[in-house]
N, C-alpha and C. Protein backbone atom coordinates (compact mmCIF):
# COMPACT_ATOMS: atom_id res chain seq x y z
N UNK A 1 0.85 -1.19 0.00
CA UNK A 1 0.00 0.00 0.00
C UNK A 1 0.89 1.24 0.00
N UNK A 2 0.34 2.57 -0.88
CA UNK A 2 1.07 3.62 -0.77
C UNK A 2 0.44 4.67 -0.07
N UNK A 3 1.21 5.75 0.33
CA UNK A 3 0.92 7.07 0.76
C UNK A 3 1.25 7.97 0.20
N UNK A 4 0.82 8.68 -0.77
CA UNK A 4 1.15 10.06 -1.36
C UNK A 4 1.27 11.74 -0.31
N UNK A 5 2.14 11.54 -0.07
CA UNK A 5 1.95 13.12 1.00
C UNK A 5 3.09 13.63 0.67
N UNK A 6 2.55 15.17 -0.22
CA UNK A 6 3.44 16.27 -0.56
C UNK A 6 4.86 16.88 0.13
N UNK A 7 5.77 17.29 -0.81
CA UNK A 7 6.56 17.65 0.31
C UNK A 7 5.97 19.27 1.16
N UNK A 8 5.09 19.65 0.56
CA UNK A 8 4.91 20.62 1.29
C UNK A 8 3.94 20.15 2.89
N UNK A 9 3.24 19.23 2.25
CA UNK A 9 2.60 18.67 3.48
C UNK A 9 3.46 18.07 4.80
N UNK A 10 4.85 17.48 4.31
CA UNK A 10 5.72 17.06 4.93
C UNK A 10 6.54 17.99 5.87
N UNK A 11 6.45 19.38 4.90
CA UNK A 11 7.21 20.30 5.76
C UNK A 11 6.09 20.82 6.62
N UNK A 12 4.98 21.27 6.23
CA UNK A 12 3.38 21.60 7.08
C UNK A 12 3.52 20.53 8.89
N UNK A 13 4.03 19.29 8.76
CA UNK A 13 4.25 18.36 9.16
C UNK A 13 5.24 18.81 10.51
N UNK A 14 6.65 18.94 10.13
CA UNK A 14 7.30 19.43 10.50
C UNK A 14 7.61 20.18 11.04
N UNK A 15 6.75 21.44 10.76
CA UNK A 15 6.49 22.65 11.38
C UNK A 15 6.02 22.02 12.67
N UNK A 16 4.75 21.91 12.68
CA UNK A 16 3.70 21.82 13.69
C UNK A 16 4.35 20.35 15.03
N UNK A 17 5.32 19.31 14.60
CA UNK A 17 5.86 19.16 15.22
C UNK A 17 7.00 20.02 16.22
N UNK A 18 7.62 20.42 15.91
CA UNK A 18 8.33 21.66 15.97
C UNK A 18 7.37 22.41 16.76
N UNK A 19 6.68 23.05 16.68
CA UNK A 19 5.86 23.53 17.10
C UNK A 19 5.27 23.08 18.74
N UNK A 20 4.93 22.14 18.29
CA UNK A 20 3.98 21.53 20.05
C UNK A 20 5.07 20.83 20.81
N UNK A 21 6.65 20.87 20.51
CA UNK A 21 7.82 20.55 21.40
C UNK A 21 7.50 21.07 22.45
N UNK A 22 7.24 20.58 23.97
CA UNK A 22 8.01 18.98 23.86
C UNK A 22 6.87 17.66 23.87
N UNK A 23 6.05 18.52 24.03
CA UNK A 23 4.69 17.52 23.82
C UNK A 23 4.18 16.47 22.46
N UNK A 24 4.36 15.51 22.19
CA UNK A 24 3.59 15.19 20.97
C UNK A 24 2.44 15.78 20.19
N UNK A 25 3.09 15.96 18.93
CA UNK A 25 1.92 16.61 18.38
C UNK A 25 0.66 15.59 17.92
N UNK A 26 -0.35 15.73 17.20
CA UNK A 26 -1.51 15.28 16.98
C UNK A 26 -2.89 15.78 15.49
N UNK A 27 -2.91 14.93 14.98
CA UNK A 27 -4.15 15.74 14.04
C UNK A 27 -4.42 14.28 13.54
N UNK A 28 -5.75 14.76 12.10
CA UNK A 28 -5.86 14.13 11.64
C UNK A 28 -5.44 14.34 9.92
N UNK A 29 -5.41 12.84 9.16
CA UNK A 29 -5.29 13.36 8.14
C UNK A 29 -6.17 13.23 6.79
N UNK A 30 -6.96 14.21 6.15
CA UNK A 30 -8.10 14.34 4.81
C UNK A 30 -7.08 13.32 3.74
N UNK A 31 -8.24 12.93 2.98
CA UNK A 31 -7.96 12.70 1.59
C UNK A 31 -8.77 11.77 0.70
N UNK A 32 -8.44 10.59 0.21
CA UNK A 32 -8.87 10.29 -0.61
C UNK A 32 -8.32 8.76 -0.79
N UNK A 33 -9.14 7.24 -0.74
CA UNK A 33 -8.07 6.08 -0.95
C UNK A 33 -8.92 5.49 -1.54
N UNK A 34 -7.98 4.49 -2.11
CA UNK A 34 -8.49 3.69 -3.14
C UNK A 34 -7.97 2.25 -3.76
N UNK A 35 -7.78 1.64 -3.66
CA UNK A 35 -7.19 0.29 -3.49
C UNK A 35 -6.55 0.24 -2.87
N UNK A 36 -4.62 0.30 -3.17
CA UNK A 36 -3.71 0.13 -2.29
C UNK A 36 -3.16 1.50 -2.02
N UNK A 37 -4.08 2.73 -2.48
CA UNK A 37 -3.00 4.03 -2.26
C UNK A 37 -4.38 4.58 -1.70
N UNK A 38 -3.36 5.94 -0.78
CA UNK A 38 -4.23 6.94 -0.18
C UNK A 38 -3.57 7.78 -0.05
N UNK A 39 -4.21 9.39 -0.55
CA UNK A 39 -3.11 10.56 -1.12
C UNK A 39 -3.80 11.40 0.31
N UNK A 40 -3.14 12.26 0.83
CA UNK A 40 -3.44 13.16 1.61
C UNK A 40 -3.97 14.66 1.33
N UNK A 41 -4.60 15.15 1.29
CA UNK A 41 -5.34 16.21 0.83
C UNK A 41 -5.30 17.46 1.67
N UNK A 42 -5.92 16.90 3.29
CA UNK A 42 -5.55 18.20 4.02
C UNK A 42 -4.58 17.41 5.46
N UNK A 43 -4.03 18.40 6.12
CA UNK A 43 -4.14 17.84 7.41
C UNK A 43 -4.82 18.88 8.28
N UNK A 44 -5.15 18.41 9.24
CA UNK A 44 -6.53 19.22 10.47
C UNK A 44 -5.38 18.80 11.68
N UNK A 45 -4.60 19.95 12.35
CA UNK A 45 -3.76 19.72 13.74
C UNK A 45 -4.60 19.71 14.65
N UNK A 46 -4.28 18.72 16.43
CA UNK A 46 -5.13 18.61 16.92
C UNK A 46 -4.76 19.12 17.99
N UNK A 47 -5.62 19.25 19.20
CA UNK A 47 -4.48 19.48 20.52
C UNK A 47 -4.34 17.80 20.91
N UNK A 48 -3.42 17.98 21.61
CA UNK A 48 -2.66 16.94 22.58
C UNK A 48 -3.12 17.05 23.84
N UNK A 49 -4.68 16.22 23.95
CA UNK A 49 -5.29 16.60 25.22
C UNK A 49 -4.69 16.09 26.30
N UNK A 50 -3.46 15.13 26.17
CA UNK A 50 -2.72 14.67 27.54
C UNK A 50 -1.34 15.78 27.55
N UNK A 51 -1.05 16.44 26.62
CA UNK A 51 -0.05 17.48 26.99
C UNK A 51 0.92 17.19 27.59
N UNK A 52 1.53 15.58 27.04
CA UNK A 52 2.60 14.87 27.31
C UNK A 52 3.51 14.82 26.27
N UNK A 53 4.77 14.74 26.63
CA UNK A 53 5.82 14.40 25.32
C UNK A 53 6.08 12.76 25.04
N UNK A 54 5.57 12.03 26.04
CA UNK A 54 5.13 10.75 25.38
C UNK A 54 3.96 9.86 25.01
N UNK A 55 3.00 10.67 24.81
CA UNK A 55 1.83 10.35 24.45
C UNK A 55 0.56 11.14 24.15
N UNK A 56 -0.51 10.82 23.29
CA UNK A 56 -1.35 11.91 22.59
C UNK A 56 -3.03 11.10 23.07
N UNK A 57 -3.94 12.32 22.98
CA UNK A 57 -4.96 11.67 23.13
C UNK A 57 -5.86 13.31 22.47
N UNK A 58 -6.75 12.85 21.34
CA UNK A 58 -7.17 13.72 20.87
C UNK A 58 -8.97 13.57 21.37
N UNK A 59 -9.55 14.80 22.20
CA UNK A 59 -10.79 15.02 22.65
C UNK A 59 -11.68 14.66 21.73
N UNK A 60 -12.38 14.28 22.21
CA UNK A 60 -14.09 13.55 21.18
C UNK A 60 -14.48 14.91 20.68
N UNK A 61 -14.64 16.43 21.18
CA UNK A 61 -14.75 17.36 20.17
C UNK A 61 -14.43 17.25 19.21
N UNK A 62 -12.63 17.05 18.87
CA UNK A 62 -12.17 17.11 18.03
C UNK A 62 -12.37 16.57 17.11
N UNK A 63 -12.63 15.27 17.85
CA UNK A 63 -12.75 13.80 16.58
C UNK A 63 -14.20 14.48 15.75
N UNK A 64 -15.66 14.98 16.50
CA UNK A 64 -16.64 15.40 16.09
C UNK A 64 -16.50 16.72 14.63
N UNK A 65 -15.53 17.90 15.19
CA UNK A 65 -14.73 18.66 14.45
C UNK A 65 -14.09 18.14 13.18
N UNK A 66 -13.41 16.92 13.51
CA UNK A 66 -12.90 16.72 12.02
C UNK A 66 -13.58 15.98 11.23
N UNK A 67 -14.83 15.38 11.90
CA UNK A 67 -15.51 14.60 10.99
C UNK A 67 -16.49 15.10 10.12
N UNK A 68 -16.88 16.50 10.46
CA UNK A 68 -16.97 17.22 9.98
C UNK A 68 -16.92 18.43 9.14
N UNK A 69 -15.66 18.42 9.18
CA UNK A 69 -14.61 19.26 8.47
C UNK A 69 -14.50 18.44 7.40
N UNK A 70 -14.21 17.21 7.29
CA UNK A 70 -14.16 16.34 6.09
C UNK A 70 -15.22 16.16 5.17
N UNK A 71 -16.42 15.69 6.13
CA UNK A 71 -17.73 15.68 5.23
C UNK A 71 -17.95 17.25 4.60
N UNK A 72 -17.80 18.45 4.82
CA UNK A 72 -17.87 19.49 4.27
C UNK A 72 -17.09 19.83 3.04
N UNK A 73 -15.57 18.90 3.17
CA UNK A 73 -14.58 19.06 1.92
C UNK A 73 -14.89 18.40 1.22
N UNK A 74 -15.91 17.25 1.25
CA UNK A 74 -16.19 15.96 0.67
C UNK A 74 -14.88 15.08 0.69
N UNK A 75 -14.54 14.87 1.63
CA UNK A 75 -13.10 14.35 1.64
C UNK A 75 -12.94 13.18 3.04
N UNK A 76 -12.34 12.18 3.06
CA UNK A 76 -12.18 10.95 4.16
C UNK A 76 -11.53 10.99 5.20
N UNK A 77 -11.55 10.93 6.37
CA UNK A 77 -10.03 10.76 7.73
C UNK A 77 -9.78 10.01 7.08
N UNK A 78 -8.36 9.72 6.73
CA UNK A 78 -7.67 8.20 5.61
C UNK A 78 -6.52 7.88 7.26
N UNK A 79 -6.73 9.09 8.25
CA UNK A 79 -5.32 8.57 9.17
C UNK A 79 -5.20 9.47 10.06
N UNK A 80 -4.00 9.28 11.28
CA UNK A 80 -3.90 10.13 11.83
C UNK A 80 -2.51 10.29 12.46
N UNK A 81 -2.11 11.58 12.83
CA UNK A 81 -0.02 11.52 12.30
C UNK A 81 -0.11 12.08 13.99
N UNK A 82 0.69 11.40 14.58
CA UNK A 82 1.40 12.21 15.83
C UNK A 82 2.95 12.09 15.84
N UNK A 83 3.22 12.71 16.90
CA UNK A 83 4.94 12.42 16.82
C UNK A 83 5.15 11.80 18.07
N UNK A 84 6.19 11.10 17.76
CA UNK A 84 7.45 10.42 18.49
C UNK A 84 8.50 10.86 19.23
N UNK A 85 9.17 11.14 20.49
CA UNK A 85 10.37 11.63 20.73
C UNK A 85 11.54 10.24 20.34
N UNK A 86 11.05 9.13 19.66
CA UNK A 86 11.90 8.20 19.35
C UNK A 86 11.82 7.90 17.66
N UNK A 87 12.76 7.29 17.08
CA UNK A 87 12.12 6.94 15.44
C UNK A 87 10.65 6.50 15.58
N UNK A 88 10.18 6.21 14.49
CA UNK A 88 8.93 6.61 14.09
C UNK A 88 8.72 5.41 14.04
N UNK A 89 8.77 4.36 14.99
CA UNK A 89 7.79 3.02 14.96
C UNK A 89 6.69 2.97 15.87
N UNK A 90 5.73 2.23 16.00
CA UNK A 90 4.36 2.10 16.71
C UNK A 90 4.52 1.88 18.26
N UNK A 91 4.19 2.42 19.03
CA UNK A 91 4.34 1.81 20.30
C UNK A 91 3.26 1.28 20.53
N UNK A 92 3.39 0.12 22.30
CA UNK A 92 2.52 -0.62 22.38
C UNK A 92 1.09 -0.04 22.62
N UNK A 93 0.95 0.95 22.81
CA UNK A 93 0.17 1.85 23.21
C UNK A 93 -0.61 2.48 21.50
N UNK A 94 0.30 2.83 20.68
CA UNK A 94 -0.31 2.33 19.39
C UNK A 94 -1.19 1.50 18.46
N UNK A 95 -0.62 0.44 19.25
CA UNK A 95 -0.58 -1.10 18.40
C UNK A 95 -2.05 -1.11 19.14
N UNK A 96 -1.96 -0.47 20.51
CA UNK A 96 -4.04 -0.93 20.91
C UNK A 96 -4.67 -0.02 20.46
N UNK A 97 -4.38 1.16 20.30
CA UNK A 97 -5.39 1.95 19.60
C UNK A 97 -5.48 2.11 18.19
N UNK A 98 -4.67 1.56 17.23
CA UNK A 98 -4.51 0.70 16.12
C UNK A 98 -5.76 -0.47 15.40
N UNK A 99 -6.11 -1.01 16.69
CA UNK A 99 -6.74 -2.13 16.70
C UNK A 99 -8.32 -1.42 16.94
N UNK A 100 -8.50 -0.48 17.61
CA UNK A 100 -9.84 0.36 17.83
C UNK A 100 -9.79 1.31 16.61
N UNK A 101 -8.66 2.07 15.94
CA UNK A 101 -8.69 3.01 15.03
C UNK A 101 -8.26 2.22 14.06
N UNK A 102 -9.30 1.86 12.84
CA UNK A 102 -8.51 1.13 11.45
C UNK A 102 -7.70 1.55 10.53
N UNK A 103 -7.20 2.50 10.78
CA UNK A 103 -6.79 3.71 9.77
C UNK A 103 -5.43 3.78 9.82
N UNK A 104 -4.65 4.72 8.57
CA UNK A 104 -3.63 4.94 8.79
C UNK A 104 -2.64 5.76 9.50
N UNK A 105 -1.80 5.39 10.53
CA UNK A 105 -0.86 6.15 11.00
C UNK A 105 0.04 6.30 10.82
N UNK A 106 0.27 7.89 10.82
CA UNK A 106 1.49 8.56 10.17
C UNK A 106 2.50 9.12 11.32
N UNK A 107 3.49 8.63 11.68
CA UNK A 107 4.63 8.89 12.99
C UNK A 107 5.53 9.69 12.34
N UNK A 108 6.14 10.37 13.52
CA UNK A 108 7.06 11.82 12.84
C UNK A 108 8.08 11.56 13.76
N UNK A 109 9.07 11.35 13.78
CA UNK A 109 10.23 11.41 14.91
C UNK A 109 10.39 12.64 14.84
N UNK A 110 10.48 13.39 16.39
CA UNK A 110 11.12 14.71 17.03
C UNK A 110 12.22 14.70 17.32
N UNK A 111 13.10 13.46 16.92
CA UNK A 111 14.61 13.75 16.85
C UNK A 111 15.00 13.83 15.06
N UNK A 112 14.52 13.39 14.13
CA UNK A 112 15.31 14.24 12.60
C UNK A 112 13.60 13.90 12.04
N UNK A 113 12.89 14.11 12.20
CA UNK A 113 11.21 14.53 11.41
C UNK A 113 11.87 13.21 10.27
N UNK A 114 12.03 12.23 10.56
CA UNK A 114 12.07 11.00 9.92
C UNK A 114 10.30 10.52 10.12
N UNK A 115 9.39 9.61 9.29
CA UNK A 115 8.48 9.46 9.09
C UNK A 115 7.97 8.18 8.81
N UNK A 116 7.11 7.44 9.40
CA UNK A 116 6.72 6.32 8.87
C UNK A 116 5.13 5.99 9.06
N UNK A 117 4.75 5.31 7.57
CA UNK A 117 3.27 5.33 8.03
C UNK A 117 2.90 3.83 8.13
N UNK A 118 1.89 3.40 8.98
CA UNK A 118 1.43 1.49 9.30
C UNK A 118 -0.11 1.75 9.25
N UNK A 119 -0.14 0.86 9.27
CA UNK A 119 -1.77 0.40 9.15
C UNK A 119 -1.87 -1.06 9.58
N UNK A 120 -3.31 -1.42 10.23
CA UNK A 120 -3.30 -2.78 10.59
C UNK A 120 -4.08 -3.64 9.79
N UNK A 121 -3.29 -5.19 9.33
CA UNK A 121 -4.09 -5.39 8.12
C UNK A 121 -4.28 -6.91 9.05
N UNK A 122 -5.63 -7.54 9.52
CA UNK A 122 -5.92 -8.51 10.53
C UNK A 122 -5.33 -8.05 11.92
N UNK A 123 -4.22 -9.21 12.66
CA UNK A 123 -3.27 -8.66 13.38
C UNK A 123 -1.70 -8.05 13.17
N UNK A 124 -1.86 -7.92 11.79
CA UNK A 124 -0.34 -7.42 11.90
C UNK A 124 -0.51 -5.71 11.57
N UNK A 125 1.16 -5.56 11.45
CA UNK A 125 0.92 -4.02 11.57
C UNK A 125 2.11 -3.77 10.56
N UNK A 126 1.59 -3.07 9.19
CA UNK A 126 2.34 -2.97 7.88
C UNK A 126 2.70 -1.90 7.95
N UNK A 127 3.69 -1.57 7.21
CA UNK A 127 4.04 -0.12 6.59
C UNK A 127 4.14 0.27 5.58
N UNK A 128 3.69 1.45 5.16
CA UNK A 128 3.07 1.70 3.92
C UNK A 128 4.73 2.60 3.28
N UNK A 129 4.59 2.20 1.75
CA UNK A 129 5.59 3.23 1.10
C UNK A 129 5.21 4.89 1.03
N UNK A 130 5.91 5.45 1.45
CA UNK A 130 5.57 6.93 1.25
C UNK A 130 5.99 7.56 0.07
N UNK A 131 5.29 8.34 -0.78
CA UNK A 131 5.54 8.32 -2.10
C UNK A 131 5.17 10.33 -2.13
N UNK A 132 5.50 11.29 -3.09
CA UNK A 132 6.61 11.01 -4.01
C UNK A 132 7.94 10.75 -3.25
């Protein structure tokens, strides 16, 4: 499976990590999927309602907020990107809300904005090519 996300989206990305240091950042991400690819369209930043640097939890407002924000763009949550103060693999804490959220997640390391996106396909947990 692929992920199409711009480099400008990447730097958009970046920023906003940068940004909510030292806390993990949080959002969701718009777009559009379709067999094995899903292109990113918008991203919607979220707060970090635990306001921890090792972990994120985004308020049911929000979730209400973006689900609506999407249906207005005519556009899908395809995922959702927080950051890491470690490389960008899933923690176990992931891997369960992974299993409640079917979607794709997009990890940002806050040590070099290195990036990786997974998704859960049964019980395992894949990673998608990031493309261009």
């Amino acid at each position: 499976m692929y992920l199409f996300l711009s480099f400008a989206d990447r730097r958009y990305l970046n920023d906003l990590v940068e940004g909510a240091k030292p806390k993990e950042a949080c959002g969701f991400l718009f777009g559009k999927s379709k067999d094995e690819a899903a292109i990113v369209l918008k991203i919607m930043p979220a707060d970090n309602a635990l306001d921890s640097p090792l972990a994120f939890e985004i308020s049911p407002s929000e979730v209400f907020k973006a689900f609506d924000e999407a249906d207005k763009l005519g556009l899908e949550i395809i995922g959702v990107y927080h950051s890491h103060p470690a490389p960008p693999k899933p923690s176990e804490i992931d891997l369960r809300y992974m299993k409640v959220n079917p979607m794709l997640w997009l990890i940002i390391s806050m040590l070099d904005h290195a990036l990786e996106a997974y998704y859960l396909s049964g019980e395992e947990v894949k990673r998608l090519e990031i493309l261009p």
